[in-house]
Protein backbone atom coordinates (compact mmCIF):
# COMPACT_ATOMS: atom_id res chain seq x y z
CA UNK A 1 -24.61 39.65 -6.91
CA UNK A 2 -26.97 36.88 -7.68
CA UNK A 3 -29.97 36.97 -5.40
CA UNK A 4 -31.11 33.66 -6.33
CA UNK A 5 -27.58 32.17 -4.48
CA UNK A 6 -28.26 34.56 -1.17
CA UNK A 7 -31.94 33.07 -1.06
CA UNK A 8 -30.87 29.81 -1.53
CA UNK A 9 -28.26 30.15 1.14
CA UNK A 10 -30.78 31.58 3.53
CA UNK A 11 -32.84 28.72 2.92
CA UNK A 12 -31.20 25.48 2.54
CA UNK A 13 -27.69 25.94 4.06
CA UNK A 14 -27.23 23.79 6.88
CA UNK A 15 -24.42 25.38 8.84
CA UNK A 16 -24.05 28.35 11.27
CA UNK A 17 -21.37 30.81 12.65
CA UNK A 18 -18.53 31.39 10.50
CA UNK A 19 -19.83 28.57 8.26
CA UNK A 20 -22.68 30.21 7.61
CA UNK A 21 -20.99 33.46 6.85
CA UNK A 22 -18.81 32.70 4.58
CA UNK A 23 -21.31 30.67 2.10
CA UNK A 24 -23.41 33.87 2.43
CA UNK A 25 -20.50 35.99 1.56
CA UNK A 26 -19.83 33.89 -1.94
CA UNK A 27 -22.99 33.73 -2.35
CA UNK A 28 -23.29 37.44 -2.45
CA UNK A 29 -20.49 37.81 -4.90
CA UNK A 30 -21.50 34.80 -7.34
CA UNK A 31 -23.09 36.42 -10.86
CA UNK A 32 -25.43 34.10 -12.85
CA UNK A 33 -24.54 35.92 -15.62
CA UNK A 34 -20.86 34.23 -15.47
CA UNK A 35 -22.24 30.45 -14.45
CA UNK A 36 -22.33 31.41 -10.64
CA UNK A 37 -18.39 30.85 -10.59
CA UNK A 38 -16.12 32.37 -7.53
CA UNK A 39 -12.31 33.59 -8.39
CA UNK A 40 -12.26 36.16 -5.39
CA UNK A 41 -9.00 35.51 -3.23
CA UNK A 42 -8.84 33.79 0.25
CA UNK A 43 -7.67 37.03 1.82
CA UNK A 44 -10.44 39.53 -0.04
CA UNK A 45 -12.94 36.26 1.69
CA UNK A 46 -11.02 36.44 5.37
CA UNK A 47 -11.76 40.58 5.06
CA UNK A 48 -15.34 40.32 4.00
CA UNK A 49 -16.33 37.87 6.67
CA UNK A 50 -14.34 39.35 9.03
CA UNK A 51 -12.45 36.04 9.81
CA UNK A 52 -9.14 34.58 8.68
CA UNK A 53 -7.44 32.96 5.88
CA UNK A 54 -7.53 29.20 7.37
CA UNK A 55 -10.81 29.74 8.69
CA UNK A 56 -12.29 30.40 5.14
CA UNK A 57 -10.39 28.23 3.12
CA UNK A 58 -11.48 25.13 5.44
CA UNK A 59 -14.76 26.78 4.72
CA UNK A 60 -14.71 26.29 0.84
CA UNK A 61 -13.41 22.98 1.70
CA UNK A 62 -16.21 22.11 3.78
CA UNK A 63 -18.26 23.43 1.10
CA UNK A 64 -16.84 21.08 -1.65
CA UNK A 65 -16.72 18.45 0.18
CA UNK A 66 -20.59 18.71 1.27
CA UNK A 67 -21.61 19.49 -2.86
CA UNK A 68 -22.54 23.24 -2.26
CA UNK A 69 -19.16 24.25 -4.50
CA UNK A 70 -17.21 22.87 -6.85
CA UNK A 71 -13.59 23.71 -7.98
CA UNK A 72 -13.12 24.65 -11.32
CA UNK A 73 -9.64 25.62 -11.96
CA UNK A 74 -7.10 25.41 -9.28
CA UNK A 75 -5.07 28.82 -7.73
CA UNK A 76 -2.04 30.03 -10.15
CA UNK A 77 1.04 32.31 -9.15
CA UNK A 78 -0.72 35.33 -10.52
CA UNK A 79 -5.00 34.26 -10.12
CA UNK A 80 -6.96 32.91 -7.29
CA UNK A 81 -8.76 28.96 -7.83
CA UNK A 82 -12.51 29.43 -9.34
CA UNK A 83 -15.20 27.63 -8.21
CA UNK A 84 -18.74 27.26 -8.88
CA UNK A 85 -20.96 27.36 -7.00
CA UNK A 86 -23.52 24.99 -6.76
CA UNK A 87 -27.74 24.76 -5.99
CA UNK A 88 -28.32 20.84 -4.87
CA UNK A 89 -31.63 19.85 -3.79
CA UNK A 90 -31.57 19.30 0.08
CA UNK A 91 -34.49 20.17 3.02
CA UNK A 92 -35.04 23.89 3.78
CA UNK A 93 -34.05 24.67 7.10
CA UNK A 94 -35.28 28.12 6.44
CA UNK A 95 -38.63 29.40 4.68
CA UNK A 96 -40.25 32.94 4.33
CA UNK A 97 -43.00 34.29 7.09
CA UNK A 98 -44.52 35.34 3.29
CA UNK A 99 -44.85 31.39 2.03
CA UNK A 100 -46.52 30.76 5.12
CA UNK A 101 -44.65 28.00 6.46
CA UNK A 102 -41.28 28.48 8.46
CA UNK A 103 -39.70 25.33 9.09
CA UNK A 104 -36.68 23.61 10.63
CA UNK A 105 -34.89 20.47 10.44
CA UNK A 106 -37.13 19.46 13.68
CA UNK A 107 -40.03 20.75 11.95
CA UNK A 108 -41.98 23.49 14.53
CA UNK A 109 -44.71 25.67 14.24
CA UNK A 110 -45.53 28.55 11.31
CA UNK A 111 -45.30 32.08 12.76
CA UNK A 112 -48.70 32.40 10.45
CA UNK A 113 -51.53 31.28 12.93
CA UNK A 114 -53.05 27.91 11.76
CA UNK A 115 -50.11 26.88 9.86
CA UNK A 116 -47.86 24.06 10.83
CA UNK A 117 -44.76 22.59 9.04
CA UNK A 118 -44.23 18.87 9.69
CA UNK A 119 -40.80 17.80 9.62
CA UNK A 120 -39.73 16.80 5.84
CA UNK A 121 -39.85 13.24 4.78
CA UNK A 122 -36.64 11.03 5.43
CA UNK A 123 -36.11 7.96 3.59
CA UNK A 124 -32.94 5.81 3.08
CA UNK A 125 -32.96 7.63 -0.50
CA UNK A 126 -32.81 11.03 0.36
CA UNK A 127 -31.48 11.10 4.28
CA UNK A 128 -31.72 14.59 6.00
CA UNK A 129 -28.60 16.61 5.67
CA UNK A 130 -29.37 18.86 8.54
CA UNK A 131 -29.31 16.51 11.41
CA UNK A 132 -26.06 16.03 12.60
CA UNK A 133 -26.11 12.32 13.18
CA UNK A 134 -27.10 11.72 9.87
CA UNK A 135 -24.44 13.67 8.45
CA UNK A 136 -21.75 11.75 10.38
CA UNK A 137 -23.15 8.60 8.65
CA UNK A 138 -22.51 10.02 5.29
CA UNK A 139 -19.05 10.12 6.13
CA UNK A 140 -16.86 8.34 3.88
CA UNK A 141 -17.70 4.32 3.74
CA UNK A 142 -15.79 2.13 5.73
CA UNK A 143 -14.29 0.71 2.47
CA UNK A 144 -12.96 4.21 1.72
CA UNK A 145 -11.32 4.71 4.47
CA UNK A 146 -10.01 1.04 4.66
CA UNK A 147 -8.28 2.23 1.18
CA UNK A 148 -6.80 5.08 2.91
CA UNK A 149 -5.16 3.47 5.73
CA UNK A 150 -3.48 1.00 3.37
CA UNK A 151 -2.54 3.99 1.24
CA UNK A 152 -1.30 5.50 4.46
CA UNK A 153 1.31 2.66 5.42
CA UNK A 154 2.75 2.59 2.23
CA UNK A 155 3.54 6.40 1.49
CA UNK A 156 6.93 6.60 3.14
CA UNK A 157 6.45 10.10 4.90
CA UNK A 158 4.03 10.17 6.96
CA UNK A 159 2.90 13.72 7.61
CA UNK A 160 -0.45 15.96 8.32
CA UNK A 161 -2.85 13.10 8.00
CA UNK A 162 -5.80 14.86 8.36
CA UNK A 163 -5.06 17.32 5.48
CA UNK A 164 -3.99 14.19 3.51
CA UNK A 165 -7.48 12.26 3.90
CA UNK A 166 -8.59 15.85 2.52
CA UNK A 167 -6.54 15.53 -0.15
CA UNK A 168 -7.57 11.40 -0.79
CA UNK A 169 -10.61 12.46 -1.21
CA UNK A 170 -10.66 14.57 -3.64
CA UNK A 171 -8.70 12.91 -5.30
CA UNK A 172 -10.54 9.47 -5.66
CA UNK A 173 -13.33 11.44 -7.49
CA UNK A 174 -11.41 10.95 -10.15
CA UNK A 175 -8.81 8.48 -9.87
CA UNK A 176 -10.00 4.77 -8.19
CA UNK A 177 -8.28 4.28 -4.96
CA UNK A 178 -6.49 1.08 -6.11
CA UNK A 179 -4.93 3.06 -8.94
CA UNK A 180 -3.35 5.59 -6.16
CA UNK A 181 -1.89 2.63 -4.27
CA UNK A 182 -0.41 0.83 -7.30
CA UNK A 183 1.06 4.46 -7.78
CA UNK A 184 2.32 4.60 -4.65
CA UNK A 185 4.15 0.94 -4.39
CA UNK A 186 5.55 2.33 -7.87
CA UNK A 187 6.88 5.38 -7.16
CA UNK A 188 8.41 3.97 -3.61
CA UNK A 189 10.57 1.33 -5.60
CA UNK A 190 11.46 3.47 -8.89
CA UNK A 191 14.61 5.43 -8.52
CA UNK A 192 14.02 8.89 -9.97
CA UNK A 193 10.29 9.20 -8.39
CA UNK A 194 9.56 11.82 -6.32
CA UNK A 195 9.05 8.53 -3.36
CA UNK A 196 12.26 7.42 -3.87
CA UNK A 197 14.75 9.83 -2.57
CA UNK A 198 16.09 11.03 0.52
CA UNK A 199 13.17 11.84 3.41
CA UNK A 200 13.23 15.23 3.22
CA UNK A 201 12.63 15.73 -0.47
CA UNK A 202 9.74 13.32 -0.40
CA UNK A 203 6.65 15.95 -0.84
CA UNK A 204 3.78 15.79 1.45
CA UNK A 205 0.94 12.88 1.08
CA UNK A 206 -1.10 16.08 0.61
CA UNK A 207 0.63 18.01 -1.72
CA UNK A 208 1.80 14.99 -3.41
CA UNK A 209 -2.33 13.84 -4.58
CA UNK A 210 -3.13 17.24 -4.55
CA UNK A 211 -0.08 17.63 -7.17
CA UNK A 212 -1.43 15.45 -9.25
CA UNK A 213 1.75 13.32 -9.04
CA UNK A 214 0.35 9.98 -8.48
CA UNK A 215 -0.80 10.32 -11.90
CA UNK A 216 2.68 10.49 -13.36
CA UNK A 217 3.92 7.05 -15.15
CA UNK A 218 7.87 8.28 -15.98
CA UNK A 219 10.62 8.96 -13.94
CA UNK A 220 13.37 11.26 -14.34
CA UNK A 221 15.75 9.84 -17.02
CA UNK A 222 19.10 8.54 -16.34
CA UNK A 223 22.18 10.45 -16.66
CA UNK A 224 24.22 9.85 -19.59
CA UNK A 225 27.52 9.50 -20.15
CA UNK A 226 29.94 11.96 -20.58
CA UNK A 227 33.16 12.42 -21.83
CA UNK A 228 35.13 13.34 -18.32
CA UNK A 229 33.03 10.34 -16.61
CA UNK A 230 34.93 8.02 -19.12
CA UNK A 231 37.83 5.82 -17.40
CA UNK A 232 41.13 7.63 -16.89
CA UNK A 233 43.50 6.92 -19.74
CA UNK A 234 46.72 4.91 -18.34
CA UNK A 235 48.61 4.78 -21.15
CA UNK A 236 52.27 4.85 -19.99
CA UNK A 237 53.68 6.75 -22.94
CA UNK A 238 51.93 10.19 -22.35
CA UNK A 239 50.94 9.80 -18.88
CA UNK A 240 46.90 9.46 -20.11
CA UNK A 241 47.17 13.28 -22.03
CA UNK A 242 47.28 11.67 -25.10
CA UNK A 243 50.01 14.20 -26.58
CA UNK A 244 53.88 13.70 -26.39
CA UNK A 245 56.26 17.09 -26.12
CA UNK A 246 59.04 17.53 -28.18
CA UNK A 247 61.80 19.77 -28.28
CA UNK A 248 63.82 21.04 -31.40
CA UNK A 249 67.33 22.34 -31.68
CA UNK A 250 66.01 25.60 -30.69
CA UNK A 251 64.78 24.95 -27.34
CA UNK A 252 60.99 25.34 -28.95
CA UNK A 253 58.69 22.88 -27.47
CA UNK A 254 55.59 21.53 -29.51
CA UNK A 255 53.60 18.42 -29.28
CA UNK A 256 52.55 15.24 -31.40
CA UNK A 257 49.90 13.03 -30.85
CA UNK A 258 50.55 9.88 -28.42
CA UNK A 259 51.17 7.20 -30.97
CA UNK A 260 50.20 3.99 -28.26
CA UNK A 261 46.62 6.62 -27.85
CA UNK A 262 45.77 6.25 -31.77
């Protein structure tokens, strides 16, 4: 348990209901001792909280997304993803009665007479994460999603959008947008690529950044050559076996090689 997390959730964390509960939860099970990282399953989450699996994981992703976590190593067959979790410097919605101020993001009066709490400073440089407006303009820029849509028309399967613009945007933290496109218009026209082939073997837009696959720059190889794909033999002699049968004054049959095959 690292009490310097569950005080830090209590006072800067801007969400509530499950939200809320869930960032408490991790915070509660986060060890400073081990760099604050998380590798507790979804399900162990889902019981703690008393919620469900989809409900926590779009939690963490909520969580990433906003800067409060980070993921560290993604989810194996036999081990849960780690993430870390993270302290950035935002307003505190929530102070102690034992500070003397207890504020919110509209700024209201301390519950210790004489003291008020003005309403924290917002500039263009540091906007206020806890009002709900302002958090719907730092959604991602128009240019962003401009890159998306044209990212969107070329992947031929279009399915589950909204996990895919999830999935874009991780994924543009680390690779530039235009790289994912040329990628795409790749892939799509490269036989072998996991675009190119019949519908319902092309993976999901999601699973395909989340993959890692637009990061690939081979295809599978071509098929060689083998012996039994070679043209049929038509020599006339031996009928294409390549061997001629023989039989001796005994009635014993053996073979010789097909002289016209040599």
């Amino acid at each position: 348990m690292s009490g310097e997390a569950v005080g830090y959730v209590y006072r800067h964390s801007p969400y509530n209901g499950a939200t809320f509960n869930i960032h408490l939860a991790i915070a509660d099970v986060v060890n400073d001792a081990h760099g604050n990282k998380l590798w507790m399953a979804t399900d162990t989450i889902a019981e703690k909280t008393r919620t469900n699996r989809r409900t926590v994981q779009r939690a963490i992703d909520r969580l990433c997304d906003d800067g409060f976590m980070e993921l560290v190593e993604k989810a194996t067959q036999h081990r849960p993803a780690i993430y870390k979790f993270l302290f950035p410097t935002v307003e505190p919605v929530w102070v102690s009665e034992h500070s003397g101020v207890t504020s919110d993001p509209s700024g209201v009066t301390s519950r210790t007479p004489g003291v008020t709490s003005d309403p924290p400073e917002v500039t263009p440089d540091r906007p206020n994460v806890n009002n709900s407006k302002e958090r719907k303009e730092l959604s991602p820029s128009s240019d962003d999603e401009q890159k998306f849509d044209e990212w969107w028309t070329l992947y031929p399967r279009k399915t589950a959008k909204q996990d895919a613009r999830k999935a874009w945007k991780t994924a543009t933290k680390q690779t530039p947008p235009a790289d994912i496109i040329k990628a795409t218009q790749h892939q799509t026209t490269t036989p072998g690529s996991p675009l190119n082939r019949e519908p319902n073997y092309i993976p999901y837009p999601a699973s395909w950044l989340r993959a890692g696959q637009h990061l690939d720059t081979t295809t599978q190889p071509t098929r060689e050559t083998r012996p039994y794909d070679q043209p049929a033999n038509t020599c006339t002699t031996c009928d294409g076996t390549r061997y001629i049968s023989h039989q001796d004054q005994q009635d014993r049959w053996y073979s010789t090689p097909c002289p016209d095959c040599q």
